[in-house]
Protein backbone atom coordinates (compact mmCIF):
# COMPACT_ATOMS: atom_id res chain seq x y z
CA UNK A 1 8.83 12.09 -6.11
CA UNK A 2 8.83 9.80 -9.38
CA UNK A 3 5.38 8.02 -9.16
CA UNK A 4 4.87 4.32 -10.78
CA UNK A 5 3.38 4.70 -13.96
CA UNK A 6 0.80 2.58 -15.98
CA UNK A 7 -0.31 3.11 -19.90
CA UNK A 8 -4.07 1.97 -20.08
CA UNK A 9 -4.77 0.63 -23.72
CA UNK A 10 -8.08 0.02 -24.79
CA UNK A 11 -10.99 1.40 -27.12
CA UNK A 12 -12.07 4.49 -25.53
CA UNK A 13 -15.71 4.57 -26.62
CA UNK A 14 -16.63 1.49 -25.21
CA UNK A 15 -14.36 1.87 -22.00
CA UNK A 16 -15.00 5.52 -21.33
CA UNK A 17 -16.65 4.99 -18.11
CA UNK A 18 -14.52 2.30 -16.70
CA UNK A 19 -11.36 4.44 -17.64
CA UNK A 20 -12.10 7.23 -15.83
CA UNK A 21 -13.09 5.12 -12.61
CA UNK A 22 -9.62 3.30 -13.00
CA UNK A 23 -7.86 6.40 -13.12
CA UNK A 24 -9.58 7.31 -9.72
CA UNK A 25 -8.71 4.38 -8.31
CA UNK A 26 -5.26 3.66 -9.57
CA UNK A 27 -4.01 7.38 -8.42
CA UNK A 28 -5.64 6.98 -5.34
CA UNK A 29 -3.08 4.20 -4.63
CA UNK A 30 0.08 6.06 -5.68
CA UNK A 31 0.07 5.20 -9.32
CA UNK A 32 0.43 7.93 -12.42
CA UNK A 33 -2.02 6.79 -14.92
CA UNK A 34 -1.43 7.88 -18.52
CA UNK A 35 -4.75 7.94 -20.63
CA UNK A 36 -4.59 9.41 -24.38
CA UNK A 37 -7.86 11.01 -23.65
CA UNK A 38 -6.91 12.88 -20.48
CA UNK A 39 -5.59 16.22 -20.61
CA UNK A 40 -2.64 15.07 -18.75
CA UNK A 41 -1.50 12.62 -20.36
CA UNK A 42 2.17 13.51 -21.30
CA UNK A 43 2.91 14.16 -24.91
CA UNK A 44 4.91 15.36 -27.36
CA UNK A 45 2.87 17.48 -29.48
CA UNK A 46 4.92 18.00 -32.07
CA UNK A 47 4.86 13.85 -32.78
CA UNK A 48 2.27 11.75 -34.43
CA UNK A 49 -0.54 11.23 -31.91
CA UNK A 50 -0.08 7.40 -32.05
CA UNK A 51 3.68 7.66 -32.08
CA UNK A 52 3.32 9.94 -29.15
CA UNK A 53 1.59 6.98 -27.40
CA UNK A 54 4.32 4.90 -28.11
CA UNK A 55 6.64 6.77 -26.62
CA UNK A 56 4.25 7.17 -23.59
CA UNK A 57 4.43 3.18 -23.32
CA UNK A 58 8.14 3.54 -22.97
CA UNK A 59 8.42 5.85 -20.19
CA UNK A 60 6.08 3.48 -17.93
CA UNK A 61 5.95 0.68 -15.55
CA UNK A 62 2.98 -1.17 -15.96
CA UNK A 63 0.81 -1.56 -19.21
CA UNK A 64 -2.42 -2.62 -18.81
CA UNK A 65 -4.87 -4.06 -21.24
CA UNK A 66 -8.87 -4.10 -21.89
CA UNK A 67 -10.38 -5.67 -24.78
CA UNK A 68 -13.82 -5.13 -25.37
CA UNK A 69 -16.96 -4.74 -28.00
CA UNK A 70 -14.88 -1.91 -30.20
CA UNK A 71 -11.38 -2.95 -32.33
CA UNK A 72 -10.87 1.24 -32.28
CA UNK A 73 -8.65 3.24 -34.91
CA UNK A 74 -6.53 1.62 -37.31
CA UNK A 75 -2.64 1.75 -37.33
CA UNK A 76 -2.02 -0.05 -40.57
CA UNK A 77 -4.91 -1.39 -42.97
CA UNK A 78 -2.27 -4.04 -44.91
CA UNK A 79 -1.82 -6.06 -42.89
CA UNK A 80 -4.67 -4.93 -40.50
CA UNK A 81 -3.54 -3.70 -37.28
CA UNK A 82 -5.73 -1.33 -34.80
CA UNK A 83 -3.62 1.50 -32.60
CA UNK A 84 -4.61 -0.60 -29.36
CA UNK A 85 -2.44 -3.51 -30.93
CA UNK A 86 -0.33 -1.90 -32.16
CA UNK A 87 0.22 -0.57 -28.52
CA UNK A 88 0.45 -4.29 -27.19
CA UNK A 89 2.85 -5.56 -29.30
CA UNK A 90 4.93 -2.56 -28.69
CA UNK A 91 4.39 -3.22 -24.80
CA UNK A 92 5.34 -6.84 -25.50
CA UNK A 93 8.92 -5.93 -27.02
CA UNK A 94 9.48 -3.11 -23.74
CA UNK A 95 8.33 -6.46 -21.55
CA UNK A 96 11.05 -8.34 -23.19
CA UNK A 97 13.34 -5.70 -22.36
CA UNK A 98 12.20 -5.20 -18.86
CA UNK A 99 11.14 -1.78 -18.98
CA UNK A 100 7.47 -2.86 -18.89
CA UNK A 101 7.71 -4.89 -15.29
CA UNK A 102 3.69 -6.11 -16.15
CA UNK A 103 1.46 -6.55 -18.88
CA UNK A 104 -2.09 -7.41 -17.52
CA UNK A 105 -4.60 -7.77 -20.24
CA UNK A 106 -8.37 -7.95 -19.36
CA UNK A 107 -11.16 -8.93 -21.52
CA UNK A 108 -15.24 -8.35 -21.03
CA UNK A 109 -16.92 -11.75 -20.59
CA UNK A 110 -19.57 -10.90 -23.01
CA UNK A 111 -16.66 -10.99 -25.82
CA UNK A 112 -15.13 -13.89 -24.50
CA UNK A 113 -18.38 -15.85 -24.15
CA UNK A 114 -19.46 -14.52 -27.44
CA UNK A 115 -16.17 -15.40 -29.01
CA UNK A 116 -16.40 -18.70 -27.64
CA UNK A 117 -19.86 -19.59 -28.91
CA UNK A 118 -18.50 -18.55 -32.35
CA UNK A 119 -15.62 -20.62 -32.00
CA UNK A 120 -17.86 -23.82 -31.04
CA UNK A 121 -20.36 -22.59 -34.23
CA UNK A 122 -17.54 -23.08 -36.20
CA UNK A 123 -16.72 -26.30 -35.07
CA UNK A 124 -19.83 -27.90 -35.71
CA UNK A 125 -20.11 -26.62 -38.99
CA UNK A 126 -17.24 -27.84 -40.42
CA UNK A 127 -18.06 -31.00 -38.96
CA UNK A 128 -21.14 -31.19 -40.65
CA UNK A 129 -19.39 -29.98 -44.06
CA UNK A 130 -16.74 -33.00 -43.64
CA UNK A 131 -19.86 -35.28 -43.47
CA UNK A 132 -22.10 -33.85 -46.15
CA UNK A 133 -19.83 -33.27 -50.18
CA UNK A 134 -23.26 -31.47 -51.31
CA UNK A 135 -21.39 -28.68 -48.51
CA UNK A 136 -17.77 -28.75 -49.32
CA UNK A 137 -17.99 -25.85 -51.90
CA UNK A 138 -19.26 -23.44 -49.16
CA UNK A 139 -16.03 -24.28 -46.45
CA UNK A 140 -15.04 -20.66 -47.54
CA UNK A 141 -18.48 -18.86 -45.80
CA UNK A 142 -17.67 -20.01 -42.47
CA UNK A 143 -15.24 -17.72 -41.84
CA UNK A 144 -17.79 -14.64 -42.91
CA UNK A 145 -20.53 -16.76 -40.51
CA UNK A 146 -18.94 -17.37 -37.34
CA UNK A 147 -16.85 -13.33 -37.49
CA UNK A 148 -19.79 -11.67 -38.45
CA UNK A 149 -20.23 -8.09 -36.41
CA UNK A 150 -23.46 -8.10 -34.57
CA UNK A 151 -24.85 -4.96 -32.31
CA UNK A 152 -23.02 -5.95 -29.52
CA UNK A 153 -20.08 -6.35 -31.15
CA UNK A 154 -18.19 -4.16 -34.17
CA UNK A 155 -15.09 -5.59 -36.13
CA UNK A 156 -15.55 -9.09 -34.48
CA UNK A 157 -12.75 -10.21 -36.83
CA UNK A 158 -10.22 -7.99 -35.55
CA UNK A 159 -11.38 -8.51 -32.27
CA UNK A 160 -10.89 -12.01 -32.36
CA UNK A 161 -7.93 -12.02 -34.30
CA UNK A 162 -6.53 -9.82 -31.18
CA UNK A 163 -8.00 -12.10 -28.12
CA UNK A 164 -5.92 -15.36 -30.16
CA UNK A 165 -2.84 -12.80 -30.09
CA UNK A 166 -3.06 -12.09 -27.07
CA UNK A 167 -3.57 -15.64 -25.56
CA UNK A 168 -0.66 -16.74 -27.49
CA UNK A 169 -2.58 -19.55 -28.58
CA UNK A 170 -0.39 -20.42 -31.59
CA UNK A 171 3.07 -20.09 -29.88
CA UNK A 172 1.21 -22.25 -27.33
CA UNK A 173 0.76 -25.22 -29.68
CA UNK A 174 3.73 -24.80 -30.91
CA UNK A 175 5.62 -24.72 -27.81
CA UNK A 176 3.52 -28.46 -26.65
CA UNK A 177 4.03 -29.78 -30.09
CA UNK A 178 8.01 -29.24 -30.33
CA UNK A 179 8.68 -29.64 -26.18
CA UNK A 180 9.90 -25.81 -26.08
CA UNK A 181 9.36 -23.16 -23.45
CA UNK A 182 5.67 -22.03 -23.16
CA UNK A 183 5.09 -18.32 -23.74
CA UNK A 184 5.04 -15.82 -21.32
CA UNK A 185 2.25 -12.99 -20.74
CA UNK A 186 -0.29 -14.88 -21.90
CA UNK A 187 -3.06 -14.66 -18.80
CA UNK A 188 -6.36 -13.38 -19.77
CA UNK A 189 -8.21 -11.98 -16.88
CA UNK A 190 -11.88 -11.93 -17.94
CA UNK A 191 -13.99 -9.58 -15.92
CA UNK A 192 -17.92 -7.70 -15.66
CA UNK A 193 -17.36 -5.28 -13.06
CA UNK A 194 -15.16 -2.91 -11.93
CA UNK A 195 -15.15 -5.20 -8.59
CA UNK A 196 -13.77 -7.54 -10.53
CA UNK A 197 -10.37 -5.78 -12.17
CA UNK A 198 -9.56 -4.13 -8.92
CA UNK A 199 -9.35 -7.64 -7.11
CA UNK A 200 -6.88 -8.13 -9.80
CA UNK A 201 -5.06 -5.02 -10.27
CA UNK A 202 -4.52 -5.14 -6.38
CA UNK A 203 -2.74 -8.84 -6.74
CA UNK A 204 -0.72 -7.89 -9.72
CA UNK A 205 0.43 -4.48 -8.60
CA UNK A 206 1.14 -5.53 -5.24
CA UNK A 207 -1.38 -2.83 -3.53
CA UNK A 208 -3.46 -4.87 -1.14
CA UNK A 209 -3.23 -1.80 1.22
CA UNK A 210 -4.23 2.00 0.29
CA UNK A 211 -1.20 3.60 -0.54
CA UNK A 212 -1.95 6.86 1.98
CA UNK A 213 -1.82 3.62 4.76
CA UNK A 214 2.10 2.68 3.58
CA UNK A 215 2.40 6.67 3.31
CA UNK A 216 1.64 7.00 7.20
CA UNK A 217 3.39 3.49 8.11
CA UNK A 218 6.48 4.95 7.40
CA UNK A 219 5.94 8.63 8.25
CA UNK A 220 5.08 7.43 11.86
CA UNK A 221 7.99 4.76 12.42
CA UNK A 222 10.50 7.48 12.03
CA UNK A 223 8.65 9.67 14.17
CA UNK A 224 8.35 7.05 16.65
CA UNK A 225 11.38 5.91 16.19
CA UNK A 226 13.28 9.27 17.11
CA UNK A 227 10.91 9.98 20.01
CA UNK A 228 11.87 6.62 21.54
CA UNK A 229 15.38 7.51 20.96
CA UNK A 230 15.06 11.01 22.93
CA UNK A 231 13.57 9.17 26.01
CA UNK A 232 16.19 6.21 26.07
CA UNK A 233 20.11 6.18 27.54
CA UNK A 234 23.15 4.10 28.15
CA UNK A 235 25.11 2.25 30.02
CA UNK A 236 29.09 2.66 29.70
CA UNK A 237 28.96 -0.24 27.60
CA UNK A 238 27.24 1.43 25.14
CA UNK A 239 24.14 -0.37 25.03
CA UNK A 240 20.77 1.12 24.28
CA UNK A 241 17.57 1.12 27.66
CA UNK A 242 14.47 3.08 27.97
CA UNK A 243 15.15 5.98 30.66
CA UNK A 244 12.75 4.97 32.21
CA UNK A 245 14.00 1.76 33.76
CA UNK A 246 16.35 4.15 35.87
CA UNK A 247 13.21 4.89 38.26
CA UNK A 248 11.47 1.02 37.60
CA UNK A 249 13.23 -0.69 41.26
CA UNK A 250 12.17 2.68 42.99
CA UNK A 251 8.50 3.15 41.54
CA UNK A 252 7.59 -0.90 42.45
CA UNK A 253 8.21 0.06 46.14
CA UNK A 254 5.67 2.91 45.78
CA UNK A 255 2.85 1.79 48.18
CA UNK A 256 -0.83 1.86 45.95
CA UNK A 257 -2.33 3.81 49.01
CA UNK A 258 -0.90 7.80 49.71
CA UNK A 259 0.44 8.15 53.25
CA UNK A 260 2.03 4.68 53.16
CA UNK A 261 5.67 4.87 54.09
CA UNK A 262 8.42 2.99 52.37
CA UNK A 263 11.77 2.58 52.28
CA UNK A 264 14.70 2.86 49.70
CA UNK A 265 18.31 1.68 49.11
CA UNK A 266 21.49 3.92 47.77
CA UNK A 267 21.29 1.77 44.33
CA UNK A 268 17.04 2.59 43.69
CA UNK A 269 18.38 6.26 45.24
CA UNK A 270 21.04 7.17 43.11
CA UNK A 271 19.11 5.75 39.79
CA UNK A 272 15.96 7.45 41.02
CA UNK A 273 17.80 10.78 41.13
CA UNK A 274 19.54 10.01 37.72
CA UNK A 275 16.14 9.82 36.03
CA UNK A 276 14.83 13.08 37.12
CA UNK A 277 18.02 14.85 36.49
CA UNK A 278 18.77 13.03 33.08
CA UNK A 279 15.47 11.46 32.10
CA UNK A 280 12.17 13.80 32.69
CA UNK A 281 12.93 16.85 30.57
CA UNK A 282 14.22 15.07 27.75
CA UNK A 283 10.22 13.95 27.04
CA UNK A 284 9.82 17.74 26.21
CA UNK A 285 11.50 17.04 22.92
CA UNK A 286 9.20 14.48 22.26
CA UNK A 287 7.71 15.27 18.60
CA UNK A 288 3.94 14.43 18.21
CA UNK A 289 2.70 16.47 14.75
CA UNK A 290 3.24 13.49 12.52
CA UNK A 291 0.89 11.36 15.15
CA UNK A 292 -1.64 13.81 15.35
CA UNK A 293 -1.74 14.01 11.35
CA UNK A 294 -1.77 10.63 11.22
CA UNK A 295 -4.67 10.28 14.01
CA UNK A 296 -6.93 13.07 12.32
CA UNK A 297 -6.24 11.90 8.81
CA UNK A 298 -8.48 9.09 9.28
CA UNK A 299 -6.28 6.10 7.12
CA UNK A 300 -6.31 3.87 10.24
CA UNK A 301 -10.35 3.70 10.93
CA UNK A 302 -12.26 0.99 10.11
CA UNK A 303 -15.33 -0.03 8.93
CA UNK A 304 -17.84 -1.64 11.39
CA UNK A 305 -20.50 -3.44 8.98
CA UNK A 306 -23.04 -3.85 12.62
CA UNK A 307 -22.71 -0.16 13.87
CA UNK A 308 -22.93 0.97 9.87
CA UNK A 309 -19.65 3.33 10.71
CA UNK A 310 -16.41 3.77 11.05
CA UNK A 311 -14.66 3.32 14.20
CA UNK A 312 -11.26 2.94 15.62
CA UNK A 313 -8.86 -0.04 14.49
CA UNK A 314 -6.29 -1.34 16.99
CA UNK A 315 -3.51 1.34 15.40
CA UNK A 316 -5.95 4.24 15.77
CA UNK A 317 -6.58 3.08 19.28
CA UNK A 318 -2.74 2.77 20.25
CA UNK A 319 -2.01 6.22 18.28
CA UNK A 320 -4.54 8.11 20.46
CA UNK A 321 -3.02 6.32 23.57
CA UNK A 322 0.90 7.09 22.59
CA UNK A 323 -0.83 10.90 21.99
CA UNK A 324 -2.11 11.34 25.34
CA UNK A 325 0.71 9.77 26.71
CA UNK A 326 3.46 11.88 24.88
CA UNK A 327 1.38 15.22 25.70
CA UNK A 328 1.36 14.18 29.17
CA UNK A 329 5.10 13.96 29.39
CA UNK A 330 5.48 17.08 27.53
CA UNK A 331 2.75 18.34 30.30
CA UNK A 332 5.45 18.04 32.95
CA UNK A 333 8.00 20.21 32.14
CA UNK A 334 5.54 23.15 33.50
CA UNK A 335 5.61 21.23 37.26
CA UNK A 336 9.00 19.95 37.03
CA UNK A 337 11.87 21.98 35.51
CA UNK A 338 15.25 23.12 37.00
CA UNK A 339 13.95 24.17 40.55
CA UNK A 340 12.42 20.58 40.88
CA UNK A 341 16.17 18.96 39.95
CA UNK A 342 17.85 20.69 42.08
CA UNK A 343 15.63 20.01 45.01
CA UNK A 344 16.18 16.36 43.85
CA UNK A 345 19.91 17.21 43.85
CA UNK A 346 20.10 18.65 47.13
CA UNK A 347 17.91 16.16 48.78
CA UNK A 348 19.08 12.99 47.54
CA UNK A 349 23.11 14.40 46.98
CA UNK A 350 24.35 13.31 50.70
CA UNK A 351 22.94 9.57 50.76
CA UNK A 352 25.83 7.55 52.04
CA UNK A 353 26.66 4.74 49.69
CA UNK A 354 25.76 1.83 51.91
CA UNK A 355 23.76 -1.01 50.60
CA UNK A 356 22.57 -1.40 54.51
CA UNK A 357 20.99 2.31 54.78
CA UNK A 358 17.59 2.71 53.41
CA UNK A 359 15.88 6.24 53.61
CA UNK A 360 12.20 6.21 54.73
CA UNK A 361 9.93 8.04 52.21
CA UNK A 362 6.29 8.52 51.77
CA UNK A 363 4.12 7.96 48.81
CA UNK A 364 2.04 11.65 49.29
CA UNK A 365 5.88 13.54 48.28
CA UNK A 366 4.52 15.39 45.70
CA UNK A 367 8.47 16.11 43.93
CA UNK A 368 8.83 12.31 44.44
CA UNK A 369 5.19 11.18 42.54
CA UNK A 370 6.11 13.64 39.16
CA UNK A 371 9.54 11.41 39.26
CA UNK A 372 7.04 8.15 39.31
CA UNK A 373 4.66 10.02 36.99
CA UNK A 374 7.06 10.79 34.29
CA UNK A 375 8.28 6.69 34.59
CA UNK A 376 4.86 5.33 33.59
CA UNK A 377 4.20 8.15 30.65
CA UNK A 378 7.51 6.74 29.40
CA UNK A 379 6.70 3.02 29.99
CA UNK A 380 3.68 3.54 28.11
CA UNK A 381 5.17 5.47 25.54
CA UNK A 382 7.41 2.21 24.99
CA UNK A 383 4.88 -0.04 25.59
CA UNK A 384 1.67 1.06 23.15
CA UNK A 385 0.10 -2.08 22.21
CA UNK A 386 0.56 -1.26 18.50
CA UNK A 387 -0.47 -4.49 16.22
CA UNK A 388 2.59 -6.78 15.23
């Protein structure tokens, strides 16, 4: 099965960490992660290594973006472009094409706040150039002054350079100044933690919910699904009823207290005795491997922040009901099988059909409770209080 893919661009020195933990976490949800550094990352040997991650770009879904302290290996020196944007601007064109469906670009807040006091340097001292003509000859050193590399940060030209691309802040002024449409793919998400790009990786990629919980979702609704469909019937109309209802007008006579007698009409009779002949065995067929799976997998526990563990959620809890449910069905086919029909058969066969005659039973008939038994496993069955 094709997985969604993402190309992570970025400096690896300075990201080396934080890459690996994002390919953890990003193929933990169902993604395929392609890293330049990993030994899987799929290639074309033969090719360029930066042409080969190119090519990489085009083959995925997603292309996400971190900026950081490093401007990393150069792709051209004239004009001066690095491999990571080099990468962007080829993710940019794919974008455009829609075979990138997201760009996401992320930036440490270190660089951007660093950046920023740089920018407001600048400012002030060109202002104080514009006021002072003793200054005007040495316009020309800001430049060198406010992108000068420090140790936190290498190449703070380039770097720069690449945060204004990426921010699209000249297309932006020119889109305000002439009234035209603003750019798109401009959002800078500026993070410090790893916390803080999964809350937005998880928004952008749609994955608020593990991806082995969507797995199991629909694993279990089609097991579900065809167990409820082996344990319901028709009507000559064609329309679809739990079996179970057969036996419903019968089992609310049953008296709570055994030894109580009560009495029945033909009608609650004749669907009583169409249950057990027609209804019972089919829960033998009931399926319950994908339930159990899903029970001892453990996707549906949740954390309890008091008790310090994890205990059941309300779909764990209605799982392990349905289980013990189903297995008790399944139970009954070893104290109710052919012999038990026929009985039913026999006993039940000669009941004239006459709304006026009732037949006087009593709630200790041990053939008669399995009928009753087998109703509520499949009214429970039906009725698991799963969460809506």
């Amino acid at each position: 099965m094709r997985k969604p893919r993402i190309f992570v661009s970025s400096t690896i020195y300075d990201f080396k960490d934080l890459r690996s933990a994002l390919k953890y976490w990003l193929s933990g949800i169902g993604f395929e992660v392609r890293m330049s550094e990993r030994n899987d990352f799929g290639k074309d040997s033969s090719q360029n290594s930066y042409q080969a991650c190119l090519d990489s770009i085009r083959e995925c879904d997603y292309y996400i973006l971190f900026i950081g302290s490093r401007a990393g290996g150069m792709y051209s020196t004239n004009p001066k472009i690095t491999i990571t944007q080099m990468e962007y601007r080829y993710a940019c064109k794919l974008a455009e094409q829609g075979i990138i469906k997201r760009i996401i670009i992320f930036v440490r807040q270190s660089i951007w706040d660093i950046k920023a006091d740089r920018n407001a340097l600048k400012k002030y001292i060109e202002k104080e150039i514009l006021l002072d003509e003793e200054l005007q000859d040495k316009r020309e050193g800001i430049e060198t002054i406010t992108k000068q590399s420090s140790t936190i940060i290498k190449n703070s030209e380039l770097i720069f350079n690449f945060i204004e691309e990426v921010s699209k802040i000249d297309e932006m002024r020119q889109a305000i100044k002439k009234g035209q449409d603003y750019p798109k793919r401009n959002w800078i998400n500026i993070f410090n933690n790893f916390e803080d790009i999964v809350d937005v990786l998880k928004v952008e990629l749609n994955a608020p919910w593990d991806i082995d919980v969507k797995k199991w979702n629909n694993i279990l609704i089609q097991e579900i699904s065809e167990n409820l469909a082996r344990i319901s019937t028709s009507f000559s109309d064609g329309k679809i009823f739990p079996a179970y209802r057969l036996a419903t007008l019968a089992r609310n006579k049953l008296p709570e207290q055994m030894g109580k007698e009560y009495h029945l009409k033909y009608n609650e009779l004749a669907l009583l005795r169409e249950f057990a002949v027609c209804g019972i065995l089919q829960g033998s067929l009931l399926s319950i491997d994908m339930i159990t799976a899903a029970i001892n997998s453990g996707v549906y526990l949740e954390y309890d922040s008091e008790k310090g563990q994890y205990v059941s959620g309300n779909i764990q809890r209605a799982l392990v009901e349905m289980l013990r449910y189903i297995k008790a069905q399944k139970r009954q086919k070893e104290n109710f099988g052919i012999n038990e029909i026929n009985q039913i058969i026999n006993r039940f066969g000669q009941i004239p059909q006459n709304e006026n005659v009732s037949l006087k039973l009593n709630s200790d008939d041990i053939l008669l409770f399995e009928i009753y038994a087998a109703h509520d496993y499949q009214f429970n069955i039906y009725n698991s209080n799963f969460p809506h």
